[in-house]
C-alpha atoms as a PDB file:
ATOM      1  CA  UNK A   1      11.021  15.602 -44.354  1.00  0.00           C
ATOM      2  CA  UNK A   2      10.178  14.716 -41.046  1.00  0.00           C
ATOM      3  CA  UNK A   3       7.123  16.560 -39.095  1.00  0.00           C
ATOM      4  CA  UNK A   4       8.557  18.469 -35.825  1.00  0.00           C
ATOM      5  CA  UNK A   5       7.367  17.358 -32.618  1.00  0.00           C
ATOM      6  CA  UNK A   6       5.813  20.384 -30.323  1.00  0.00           C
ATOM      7  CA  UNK A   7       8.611  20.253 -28.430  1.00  0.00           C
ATOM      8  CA  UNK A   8      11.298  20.938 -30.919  1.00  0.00           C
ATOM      9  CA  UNK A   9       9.031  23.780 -32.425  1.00  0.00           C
ATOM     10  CA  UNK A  10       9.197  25.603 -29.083  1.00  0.00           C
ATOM     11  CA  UNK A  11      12.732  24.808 -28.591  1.00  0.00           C
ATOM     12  CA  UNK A  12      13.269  26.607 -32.039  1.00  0.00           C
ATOM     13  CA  UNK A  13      10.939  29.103 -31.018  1.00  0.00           C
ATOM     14  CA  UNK A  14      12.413  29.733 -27.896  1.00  0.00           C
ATOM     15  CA  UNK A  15      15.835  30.604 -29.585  1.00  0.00           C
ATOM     16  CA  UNK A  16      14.528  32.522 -32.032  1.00  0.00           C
ATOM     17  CA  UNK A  17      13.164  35.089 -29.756  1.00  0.00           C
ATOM     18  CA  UNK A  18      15.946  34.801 -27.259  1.00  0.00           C
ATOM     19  CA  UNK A  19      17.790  35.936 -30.628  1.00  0.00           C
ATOM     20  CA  UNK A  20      15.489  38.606 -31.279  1.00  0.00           C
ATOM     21  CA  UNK A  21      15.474  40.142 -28.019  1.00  0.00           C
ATOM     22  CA  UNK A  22      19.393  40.124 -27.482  1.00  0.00           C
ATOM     23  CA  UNK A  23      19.847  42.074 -30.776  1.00  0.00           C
ATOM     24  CA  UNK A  24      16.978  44.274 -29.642  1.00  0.00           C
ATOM     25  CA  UNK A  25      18.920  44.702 -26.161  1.00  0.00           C
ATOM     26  CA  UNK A  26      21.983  45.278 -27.913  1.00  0.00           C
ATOM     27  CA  UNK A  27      20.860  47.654 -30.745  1.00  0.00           C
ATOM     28  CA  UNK A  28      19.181  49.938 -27.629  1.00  0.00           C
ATOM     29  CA  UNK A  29      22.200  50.197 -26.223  1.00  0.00           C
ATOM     30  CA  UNK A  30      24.464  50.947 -28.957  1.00  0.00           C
ATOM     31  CA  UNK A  31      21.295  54.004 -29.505  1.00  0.00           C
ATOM     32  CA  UNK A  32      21.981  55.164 -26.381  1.00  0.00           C
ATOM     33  CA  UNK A  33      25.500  55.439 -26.204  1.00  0.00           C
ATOM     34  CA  UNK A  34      25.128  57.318 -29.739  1.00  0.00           C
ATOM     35  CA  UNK A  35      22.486  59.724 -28.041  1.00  0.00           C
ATOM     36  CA  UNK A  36      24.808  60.362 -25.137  1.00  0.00           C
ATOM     37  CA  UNK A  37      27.821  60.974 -26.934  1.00  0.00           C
ATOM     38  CA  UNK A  38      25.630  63.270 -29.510  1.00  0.00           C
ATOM     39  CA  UNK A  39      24.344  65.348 -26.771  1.00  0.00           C
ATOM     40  CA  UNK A  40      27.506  65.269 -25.083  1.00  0.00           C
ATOM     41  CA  UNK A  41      28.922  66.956 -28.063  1.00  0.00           C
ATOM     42  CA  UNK A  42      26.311  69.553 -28.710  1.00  0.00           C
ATOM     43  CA  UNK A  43      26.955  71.045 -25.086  1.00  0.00           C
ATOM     44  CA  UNK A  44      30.979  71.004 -26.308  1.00  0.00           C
ATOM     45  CA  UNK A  45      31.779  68.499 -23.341  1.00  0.00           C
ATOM     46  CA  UNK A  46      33.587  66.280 -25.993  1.00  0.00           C
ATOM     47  CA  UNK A  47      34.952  67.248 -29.225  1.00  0.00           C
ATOM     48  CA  UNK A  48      33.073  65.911 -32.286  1.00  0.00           C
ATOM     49  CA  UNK A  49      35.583  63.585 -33.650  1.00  0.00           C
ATOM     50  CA  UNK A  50      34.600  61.290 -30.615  1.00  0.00           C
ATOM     51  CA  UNK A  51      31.130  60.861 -32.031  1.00  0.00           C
ATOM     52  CA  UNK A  52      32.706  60.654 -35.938  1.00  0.00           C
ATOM     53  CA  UNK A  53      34.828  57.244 -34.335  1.00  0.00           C
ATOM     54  CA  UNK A  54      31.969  55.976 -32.967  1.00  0.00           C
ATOM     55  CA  UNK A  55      29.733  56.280 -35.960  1.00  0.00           C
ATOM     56  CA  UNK A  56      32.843  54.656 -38.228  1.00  0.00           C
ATOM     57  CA  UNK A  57      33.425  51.373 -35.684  1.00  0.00           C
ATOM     58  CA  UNK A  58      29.677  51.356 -35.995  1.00  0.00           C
ATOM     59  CA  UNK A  59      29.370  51.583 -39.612  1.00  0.00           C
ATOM     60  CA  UNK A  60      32.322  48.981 -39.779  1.00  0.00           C
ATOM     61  CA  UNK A  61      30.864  46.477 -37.498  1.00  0.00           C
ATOM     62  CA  UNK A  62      27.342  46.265 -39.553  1.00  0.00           C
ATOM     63  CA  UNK A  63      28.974  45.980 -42.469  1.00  0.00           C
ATOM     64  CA  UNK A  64      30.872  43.214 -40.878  1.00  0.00           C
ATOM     65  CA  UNK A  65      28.185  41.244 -39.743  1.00  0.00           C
ATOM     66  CA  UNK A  66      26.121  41.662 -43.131  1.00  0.00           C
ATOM     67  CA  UNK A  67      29.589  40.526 -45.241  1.00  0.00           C
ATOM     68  CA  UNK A  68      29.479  37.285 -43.036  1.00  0.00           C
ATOM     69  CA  UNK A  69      25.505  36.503 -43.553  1.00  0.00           C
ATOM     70  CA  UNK A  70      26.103  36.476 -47.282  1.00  0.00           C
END
């Protein structure tokens, strides 16, 4: 196996935490819109079943991306 020059190390670190801060970014996100649509419920703004969808395309979409990294 061939050693790694320093510059191909960075480069993989580089894109590792480029990786690591986009899911980061997105799972933020994703917690906020859950938070807003959680409070927006408890002050009966929006009807719960808004909150139950949201929860279910979540749930969906991480089992999704955990099927595909088997």
């Amino acid at each position: 196996m061939a050693e790694q020059t320093h510059r191909e190390r960075a480069r993989d670190t580089s894109k590792q935490v480029y990786t690591i801060a986009l899911q980061a970014t997105a799972a933020l996100v994703v917690l906020l819109v859950f938070a807003g649509l959680a409070y927006l419920v408890s002050i009966d703004r929006i009807d719960g079943s808004a909150l139950l969808l949201y929860a279910g395309v979540l749930l969906g979409f991480i089992l999704s991306a955990a099927w595909r990294r088997r």
